[in-house]
N, C-alpha and C. Protein backbone atom coordinates (compact mmCIF):
# COMPACT_ATOMS: atom_id res chain seq x y z
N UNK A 1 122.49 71.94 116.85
CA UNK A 1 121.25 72.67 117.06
C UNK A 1 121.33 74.03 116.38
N UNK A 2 119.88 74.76 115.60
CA UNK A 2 120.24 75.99 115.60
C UNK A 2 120.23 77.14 116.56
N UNK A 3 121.22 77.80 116.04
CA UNK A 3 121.42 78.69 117.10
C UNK A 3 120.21 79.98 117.38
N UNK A 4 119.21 80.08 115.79
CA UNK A 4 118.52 81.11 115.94
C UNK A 4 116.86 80.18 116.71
N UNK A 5 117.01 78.77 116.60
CA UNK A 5 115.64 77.82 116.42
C UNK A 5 116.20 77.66 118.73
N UNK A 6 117.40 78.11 119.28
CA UNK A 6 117.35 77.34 120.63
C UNK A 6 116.74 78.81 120.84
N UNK A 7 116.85 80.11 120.37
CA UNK A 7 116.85 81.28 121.37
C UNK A 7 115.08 81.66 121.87
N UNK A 8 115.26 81.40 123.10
CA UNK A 8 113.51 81.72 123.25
C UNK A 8 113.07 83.33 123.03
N UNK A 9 112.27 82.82 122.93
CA UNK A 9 110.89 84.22 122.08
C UNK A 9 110.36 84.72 123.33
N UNK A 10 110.24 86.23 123.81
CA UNK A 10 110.00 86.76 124.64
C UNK A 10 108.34 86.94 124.21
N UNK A 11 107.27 87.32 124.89
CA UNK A 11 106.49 87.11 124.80
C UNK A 11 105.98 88.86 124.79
N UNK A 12 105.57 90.18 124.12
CA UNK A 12 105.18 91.47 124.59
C UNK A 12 104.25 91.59 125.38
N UNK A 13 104.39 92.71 126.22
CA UNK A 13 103.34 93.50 126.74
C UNK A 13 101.81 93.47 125.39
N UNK A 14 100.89 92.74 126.05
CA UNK A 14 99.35 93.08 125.69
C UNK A 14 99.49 91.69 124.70
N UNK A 15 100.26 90.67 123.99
CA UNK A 15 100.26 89.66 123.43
C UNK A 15 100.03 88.34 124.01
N UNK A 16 99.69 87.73 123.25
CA UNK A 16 98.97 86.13 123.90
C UNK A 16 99.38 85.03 122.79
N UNK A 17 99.85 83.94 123.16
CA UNK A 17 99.97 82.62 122.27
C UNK A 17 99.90 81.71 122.68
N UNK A 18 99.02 80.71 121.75
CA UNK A 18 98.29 79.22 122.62
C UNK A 18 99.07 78.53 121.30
N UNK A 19 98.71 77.50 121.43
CA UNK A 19 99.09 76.27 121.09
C UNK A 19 97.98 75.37 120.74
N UNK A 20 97.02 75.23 119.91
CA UNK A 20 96.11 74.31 119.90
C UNK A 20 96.56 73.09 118.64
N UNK A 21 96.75 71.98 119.12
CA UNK A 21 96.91 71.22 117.96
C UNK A 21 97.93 70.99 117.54
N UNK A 22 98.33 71.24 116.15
CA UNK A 22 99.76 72.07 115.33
C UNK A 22 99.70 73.07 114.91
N UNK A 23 98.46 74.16 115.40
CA UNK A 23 98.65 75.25 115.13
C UNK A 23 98.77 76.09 116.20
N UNK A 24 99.66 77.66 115.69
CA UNK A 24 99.99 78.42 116.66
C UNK A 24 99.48 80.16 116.84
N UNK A 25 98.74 80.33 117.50
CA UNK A 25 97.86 81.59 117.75
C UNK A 25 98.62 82.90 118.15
N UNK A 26 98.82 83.84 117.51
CA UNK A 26 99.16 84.73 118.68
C UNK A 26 97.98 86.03 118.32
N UNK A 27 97.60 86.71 119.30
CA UNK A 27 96.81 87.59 119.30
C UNK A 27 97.25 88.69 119.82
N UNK A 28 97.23 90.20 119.49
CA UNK A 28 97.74 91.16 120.57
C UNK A 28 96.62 92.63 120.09
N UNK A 29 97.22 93.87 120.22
CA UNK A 29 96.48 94.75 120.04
C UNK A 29 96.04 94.93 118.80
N UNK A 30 96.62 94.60 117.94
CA UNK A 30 96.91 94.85 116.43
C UNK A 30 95.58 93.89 116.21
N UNK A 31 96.00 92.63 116.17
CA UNK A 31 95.12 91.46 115.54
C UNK A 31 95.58 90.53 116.06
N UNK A 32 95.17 89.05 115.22
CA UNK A 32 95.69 88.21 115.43
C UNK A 32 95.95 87.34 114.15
N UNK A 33 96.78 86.55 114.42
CA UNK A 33 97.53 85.57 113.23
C UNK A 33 97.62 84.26 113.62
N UNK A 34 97.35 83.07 112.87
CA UNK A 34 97.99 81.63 113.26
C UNK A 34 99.21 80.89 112.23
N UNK A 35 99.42 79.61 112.70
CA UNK A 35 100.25 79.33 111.51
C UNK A 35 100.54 78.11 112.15
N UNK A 36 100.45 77.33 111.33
CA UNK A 36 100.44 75.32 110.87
C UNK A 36 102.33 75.03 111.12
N UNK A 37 101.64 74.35 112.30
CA UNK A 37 103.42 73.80 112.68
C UNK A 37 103.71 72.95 111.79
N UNK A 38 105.50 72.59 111.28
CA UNK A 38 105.82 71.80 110.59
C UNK A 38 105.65 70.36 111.47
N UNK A 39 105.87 69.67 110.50
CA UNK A 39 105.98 68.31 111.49
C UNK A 39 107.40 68.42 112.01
N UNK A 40 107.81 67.64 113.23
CA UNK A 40 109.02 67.28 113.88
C UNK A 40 109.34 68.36 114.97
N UNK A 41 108.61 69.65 115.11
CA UNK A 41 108.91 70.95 115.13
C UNK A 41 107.67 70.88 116.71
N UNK A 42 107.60 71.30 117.78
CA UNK A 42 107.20 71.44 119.22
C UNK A 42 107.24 72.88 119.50
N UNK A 43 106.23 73.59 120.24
CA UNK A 43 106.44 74.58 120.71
C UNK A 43 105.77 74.70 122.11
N UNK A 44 106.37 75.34 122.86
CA UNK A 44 106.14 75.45 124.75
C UNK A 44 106.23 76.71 124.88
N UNK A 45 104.95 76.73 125.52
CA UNK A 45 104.84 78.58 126.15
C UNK A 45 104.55 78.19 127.49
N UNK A 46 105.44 79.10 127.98
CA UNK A 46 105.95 79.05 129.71
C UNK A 46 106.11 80.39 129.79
N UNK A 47 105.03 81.05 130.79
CA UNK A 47 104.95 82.04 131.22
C UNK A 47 104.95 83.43 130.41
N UNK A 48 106.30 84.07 130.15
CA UNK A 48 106.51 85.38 129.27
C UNK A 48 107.65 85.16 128.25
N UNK A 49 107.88 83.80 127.95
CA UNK A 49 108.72 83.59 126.61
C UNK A 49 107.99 82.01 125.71
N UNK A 50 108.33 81.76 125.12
CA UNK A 50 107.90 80.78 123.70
C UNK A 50 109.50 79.70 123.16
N UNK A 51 109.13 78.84 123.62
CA UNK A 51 110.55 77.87 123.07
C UNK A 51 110.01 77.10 121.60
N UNK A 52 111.01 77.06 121.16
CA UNK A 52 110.66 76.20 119.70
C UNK A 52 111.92 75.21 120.08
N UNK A 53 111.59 73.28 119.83
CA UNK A 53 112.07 72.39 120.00
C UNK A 53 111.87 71.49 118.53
N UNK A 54 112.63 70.83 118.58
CA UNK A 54 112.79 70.02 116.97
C UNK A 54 112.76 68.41 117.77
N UNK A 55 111.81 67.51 117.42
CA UNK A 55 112.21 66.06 117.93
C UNK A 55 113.09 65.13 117.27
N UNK A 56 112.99 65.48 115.97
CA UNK A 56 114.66 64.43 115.31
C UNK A 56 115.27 65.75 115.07
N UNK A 57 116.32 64.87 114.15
CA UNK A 57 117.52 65.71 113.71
C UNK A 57 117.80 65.59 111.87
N UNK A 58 116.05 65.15 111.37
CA UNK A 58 116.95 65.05 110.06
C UNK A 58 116.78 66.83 109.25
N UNK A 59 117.03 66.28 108.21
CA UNK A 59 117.62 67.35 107.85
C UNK A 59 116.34 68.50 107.27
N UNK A 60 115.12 68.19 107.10
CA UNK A 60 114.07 69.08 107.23
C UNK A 60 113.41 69.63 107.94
N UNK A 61 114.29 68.20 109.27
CA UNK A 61 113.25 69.63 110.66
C UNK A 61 114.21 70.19 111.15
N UNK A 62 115.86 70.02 110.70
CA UNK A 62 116.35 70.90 111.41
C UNK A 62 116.68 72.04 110.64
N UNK A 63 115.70 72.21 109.09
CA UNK A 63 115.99 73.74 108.35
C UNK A 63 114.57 74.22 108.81
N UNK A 64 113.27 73.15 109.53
CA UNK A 64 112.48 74.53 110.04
C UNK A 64 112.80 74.75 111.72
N UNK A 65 113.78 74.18 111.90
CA UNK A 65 113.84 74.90 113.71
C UNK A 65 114.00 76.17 113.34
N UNK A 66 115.12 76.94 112.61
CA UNK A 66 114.84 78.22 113.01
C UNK A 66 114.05 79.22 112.30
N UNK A 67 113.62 77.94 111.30
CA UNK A 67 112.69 79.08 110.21
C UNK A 67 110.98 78.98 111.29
N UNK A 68 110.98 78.27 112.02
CA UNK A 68 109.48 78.49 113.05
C UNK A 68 109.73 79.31 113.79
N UNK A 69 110.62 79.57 114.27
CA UNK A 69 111.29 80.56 115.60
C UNK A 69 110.84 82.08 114.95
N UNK A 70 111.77 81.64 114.12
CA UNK A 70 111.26 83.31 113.31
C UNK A 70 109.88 83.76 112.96
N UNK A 71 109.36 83.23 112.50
CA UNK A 71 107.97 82.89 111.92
C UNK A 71 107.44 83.32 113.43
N UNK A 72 106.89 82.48 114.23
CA UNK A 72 106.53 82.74 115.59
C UNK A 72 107.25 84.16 116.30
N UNK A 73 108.39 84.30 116.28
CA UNK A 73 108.75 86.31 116.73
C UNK A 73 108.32 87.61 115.52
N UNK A 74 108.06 86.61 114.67
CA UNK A 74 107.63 87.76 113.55
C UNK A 74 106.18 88.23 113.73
N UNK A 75 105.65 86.92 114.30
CA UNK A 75 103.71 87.16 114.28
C UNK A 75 103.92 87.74 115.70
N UNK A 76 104.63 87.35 116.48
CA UNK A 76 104.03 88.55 118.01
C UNK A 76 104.54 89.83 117.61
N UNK A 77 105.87 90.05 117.08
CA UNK A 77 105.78 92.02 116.55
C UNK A 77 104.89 92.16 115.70
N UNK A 78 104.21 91.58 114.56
CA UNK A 78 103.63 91.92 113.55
C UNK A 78 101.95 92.50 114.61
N UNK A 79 102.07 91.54 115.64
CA UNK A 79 100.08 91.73 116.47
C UNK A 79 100.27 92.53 117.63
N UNK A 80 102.27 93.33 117.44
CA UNK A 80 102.01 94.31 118.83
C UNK A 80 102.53 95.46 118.30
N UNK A 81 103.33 95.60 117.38
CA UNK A 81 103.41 96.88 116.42
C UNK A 81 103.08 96.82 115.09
N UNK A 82 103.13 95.74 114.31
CA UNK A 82 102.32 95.91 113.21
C UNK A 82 103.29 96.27 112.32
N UNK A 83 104.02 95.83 110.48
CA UNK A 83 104.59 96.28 110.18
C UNK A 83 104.63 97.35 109.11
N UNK A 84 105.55 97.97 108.44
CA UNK A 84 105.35 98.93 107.47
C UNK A 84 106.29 99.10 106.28
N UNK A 85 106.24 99.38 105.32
CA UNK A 85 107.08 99.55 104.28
C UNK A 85 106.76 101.19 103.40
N UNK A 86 107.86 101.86 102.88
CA UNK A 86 107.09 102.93 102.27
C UNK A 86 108.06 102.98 101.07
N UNK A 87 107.41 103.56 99.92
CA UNK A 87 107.82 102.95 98.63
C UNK A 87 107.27 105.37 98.61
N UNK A 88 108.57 105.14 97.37
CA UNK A 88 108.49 106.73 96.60
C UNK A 88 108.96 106.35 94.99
N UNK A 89 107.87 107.35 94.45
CA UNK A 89 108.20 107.60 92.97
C UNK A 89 108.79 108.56 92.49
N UNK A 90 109.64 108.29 91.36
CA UNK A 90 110.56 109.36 90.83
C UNK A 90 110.50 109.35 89.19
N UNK A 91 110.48 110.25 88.90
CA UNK A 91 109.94 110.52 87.73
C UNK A 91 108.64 111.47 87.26
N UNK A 92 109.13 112.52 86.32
CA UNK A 92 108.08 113.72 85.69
C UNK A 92 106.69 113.05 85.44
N UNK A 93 105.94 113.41 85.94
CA UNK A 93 104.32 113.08 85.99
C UNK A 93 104.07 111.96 86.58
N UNK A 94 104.84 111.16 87.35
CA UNK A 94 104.88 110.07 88.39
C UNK A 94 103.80 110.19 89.49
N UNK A 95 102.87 109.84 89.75
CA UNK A 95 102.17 109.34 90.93
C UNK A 95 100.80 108.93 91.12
N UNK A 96 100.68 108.40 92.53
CA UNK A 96 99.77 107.44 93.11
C UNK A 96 98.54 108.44 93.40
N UNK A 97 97.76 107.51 93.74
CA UNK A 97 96.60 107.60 94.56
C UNK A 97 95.14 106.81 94.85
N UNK A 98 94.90 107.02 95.58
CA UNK A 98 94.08 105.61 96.05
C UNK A 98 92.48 106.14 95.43
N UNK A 99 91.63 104.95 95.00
CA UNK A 99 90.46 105.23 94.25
C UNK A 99 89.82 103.80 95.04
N UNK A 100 88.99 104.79 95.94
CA UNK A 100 88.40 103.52 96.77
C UNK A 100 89.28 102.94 97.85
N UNK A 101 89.29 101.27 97.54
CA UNK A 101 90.51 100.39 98.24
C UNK A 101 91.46 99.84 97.24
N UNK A 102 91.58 101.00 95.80
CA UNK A 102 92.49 100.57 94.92
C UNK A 102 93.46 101.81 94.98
N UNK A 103 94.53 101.33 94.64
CA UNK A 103 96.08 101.85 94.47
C UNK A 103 95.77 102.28 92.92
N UNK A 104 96.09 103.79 92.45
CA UNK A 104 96.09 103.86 90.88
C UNK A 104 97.50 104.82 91.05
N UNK A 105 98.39 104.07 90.18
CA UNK A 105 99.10 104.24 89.66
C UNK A 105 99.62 104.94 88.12
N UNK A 106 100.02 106.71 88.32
CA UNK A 106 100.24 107.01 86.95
C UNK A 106 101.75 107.11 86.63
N UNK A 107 102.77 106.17 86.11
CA UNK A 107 103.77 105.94 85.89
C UNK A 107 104.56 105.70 85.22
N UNK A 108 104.04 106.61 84.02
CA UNK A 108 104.53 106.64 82.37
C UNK A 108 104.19 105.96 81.36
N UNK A 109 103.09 105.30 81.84
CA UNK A 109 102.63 104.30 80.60
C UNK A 109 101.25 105.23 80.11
N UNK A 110 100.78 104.60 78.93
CA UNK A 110 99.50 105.60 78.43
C UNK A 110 98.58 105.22 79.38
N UNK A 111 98.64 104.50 80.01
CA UNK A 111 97.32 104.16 81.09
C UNK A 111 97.65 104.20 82.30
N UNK A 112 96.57 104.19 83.21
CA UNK A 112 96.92 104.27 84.86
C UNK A 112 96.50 102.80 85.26
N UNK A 113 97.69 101.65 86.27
CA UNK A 113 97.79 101.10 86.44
C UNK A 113 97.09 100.77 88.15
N UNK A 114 96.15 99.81 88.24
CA UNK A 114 95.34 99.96 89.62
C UNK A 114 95.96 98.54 89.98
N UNK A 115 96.12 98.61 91.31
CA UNK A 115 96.75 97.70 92.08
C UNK A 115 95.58 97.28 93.27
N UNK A 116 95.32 95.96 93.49
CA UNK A 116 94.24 95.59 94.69
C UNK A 116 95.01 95.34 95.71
N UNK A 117 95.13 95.84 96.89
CA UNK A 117 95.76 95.39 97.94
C UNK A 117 95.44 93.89 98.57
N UNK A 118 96.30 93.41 99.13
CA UNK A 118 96.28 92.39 99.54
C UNK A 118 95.39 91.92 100.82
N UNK A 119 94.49 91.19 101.03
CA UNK A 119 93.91 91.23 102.77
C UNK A 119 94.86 91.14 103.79
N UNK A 120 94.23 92.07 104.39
CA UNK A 120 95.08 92.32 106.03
C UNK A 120 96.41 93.62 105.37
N UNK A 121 96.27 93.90 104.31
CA UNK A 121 97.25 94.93 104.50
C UNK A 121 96.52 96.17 103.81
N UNK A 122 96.94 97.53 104.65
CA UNK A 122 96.68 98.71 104.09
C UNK A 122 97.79 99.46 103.33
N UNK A 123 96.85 99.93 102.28
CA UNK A 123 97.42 100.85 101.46
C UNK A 123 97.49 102.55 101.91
N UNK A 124 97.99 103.40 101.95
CA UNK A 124 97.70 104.72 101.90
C UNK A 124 98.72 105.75 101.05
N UNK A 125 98.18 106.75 100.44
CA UNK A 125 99.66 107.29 100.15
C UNK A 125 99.21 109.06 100.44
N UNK A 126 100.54 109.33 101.81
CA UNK A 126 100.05 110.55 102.00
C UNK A 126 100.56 111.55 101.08
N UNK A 127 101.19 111.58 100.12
CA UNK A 127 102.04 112.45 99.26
C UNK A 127 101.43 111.42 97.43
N UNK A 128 101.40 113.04 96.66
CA UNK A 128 101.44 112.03 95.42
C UNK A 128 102.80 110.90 95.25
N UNK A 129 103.80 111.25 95.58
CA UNK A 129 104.91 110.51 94.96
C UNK A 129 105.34 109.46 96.34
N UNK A 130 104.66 109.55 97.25
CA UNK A 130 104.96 108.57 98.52
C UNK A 130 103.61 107.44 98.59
N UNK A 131 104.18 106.21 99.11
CA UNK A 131 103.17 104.78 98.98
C UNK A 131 103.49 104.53 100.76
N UNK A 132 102.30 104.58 101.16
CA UNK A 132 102.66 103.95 102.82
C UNK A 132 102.04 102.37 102.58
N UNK A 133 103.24 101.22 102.80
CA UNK A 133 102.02 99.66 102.94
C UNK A 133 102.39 99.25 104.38
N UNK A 134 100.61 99.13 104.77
CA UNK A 134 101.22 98.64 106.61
C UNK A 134 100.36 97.39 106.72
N UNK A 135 100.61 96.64 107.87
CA UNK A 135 99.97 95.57 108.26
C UNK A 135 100.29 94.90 109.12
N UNK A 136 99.64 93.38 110.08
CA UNK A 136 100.60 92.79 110.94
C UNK A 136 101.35 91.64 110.27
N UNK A 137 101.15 91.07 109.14
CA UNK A 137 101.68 90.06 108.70
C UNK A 137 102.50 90.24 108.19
N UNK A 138 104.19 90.35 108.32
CA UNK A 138 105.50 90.54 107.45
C UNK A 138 105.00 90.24 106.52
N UNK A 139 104.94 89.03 105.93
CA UNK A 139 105.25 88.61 104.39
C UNK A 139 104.00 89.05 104.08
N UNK A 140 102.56 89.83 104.16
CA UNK A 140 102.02 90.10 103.46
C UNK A 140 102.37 91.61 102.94
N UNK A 141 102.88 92.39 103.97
CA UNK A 141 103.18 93.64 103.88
C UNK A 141 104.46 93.99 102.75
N UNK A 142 105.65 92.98 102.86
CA UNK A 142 106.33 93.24 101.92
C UNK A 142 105.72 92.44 100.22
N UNK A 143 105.23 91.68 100.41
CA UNK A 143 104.25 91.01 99.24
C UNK A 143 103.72 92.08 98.58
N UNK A 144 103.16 93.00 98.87
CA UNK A 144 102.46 93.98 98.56
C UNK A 144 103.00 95.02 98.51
N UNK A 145 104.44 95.01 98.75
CA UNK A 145 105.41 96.16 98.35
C UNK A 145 106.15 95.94 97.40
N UNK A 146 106.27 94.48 97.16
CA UNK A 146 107.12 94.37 95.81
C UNK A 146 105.96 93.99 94.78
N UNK A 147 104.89 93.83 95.44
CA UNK A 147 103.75 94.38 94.01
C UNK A 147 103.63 95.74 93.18
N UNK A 148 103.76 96.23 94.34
CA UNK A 148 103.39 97.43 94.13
C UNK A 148 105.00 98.28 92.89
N UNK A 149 106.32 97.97 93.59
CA UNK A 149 107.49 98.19 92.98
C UNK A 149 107.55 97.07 91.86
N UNK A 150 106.88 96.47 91.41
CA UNK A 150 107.47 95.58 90.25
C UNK A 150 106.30 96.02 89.14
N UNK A 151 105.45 97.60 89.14
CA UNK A 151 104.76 97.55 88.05
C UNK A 151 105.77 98.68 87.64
N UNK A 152 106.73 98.71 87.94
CA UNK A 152 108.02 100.40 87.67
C UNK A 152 108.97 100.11 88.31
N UNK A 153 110.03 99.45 88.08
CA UNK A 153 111.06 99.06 89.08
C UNK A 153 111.86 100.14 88.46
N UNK A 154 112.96 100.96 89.78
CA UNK A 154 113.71 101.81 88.80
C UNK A 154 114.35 100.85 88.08
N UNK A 155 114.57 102.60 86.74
CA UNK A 155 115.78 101.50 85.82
C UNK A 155 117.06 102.74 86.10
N UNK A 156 118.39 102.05 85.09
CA UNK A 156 119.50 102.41 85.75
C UNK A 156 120.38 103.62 85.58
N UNK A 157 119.32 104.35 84.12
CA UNK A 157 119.99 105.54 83.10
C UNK A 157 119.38 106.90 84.31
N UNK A 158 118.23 106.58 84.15
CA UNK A 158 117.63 108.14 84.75
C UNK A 158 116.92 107.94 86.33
N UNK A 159 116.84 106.72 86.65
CA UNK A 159 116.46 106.46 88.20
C UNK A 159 114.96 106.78 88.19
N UNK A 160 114.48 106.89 87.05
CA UNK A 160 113.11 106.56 87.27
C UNK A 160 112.28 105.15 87.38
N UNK A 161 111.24 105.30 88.11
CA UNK A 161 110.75 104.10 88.64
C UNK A 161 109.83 104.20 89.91
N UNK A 162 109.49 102.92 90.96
CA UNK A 162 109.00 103.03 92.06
C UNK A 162 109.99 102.10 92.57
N UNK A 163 110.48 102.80 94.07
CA UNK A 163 111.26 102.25 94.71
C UNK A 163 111.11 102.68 95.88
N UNK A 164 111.86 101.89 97.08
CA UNK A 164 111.83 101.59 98.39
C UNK A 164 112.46 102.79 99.02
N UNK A 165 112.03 103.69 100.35
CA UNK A 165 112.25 104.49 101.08
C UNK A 165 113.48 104.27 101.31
N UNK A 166 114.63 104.91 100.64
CA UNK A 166 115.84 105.34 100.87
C UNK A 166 116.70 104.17 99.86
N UNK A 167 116.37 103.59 99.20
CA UNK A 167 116.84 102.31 98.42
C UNK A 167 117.98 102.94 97.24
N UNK A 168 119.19 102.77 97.09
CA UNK A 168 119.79 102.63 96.34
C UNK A 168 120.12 102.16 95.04
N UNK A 169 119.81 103.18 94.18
CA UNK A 169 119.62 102.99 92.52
C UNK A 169 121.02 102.93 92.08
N UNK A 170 121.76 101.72 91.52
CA UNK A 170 123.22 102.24 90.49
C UNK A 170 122.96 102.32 89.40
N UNK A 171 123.58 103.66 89.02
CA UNK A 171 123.25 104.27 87.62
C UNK A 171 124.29 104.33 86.89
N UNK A 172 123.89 103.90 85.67
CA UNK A 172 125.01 103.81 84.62
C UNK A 172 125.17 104.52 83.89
N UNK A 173 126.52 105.04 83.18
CA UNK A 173 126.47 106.08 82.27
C UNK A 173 125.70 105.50 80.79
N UNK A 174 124.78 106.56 79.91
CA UNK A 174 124.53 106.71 78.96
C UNK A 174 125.09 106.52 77.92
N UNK A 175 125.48 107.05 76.69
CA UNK A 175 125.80 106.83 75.58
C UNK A 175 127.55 107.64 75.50
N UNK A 176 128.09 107.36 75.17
CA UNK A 176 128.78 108.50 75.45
C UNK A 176 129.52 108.74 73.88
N UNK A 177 129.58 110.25 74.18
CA UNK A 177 129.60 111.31 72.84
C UNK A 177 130.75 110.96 72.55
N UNK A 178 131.23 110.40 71.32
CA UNK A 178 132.59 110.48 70.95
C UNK A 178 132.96 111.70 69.25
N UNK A 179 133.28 112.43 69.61
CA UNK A 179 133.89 113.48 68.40
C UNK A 179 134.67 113.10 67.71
N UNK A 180 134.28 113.56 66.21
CA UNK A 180 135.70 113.37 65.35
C UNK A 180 135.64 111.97 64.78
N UNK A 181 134.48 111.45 65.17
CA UNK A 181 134.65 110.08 64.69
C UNK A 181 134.18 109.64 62.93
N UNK A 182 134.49 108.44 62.47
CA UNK A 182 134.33 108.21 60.74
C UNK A 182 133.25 107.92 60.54
């Protein structure tokens, strides 16, 4: 069995999840989200936690036992805190700002690069050189962060680029000066 697909899912304060069908609801302050059970794959809500059960054992329902588990604890934090990512630019004449519900991006190219956010996730950026992306859906929120970092990914000489709140750039040495040479 997996070990992450047996552990039951606690259920938050102000959150709700039904079960209709093969699909699975959860609703809380934030919003709400569903999502299409795999086949082989069962879910039981009893009281203030959520079990995920697998009925065979071959080998595709037992790689989504714990990938539903997750999936299902990801959508009740995503509809009771909601998630976030924040992305900073580095680099001389580097930065954002929002035009409308578009992301414009000025980031060393001769043109300014506009980015559409994704539905269900917000864009904001309170600083020119800072990107706030929030939302309740994990994978849309980081979707839209590595959109956003893959029109300037740093590179490795001068660490310019757009990159992730506190993310680690390795930088390589340059050219190096040799004297005296033929």
């Amino acid at each position: 069995m997996s070990r992450i697909g047996r552990k039951p899912i606690a259920i938050p304060a102000g959150a709700k999840v039904s079960v209709e069908g093969r699909t699975v609801k959860t609703q809380g302050p934030k919003g709400s989200l569903s999502f299409p059970l795999p086949e082989g794959i069962s879910l039981k809500v009893d009281g203030g936690t959520v079990t995920v059960a697998r009925e065979g054992d071959a080998q595709t329902v037992r790689a989504f036992h714990g990938l539903t588990r997750a999936l299902v604890a990801n959508m009740l934090a995503g509809v009771v805190t909601g998630y976030e990512k924040r992305l900073e630019l580095q680099g001389v004449g580097y930065r954002a700002q929002m035009k409308g519900k578009q992301l414009s991006l000025q980031v060393g190219f001769a043109h300014s690069v506009e980015v559409d956010p994704l539905p269900g996730v917000e864009v904001t950026v309170p600083a020119p050189e800072r990107i706030v992306v929030r939302g309740i859906d994990k994978q849309a929120v980081g979707q839209m962060a590595a959109r956003i970092r893959g029109v300037r990914p740093p590179e490795p000489y001068k660490g310019k680029g757009i990159r992730y709140e506190g993310e680690a750039v390795r930088r390589k040495a340059g050219k190096a000066f040799v004297s005296g040479g033929a």
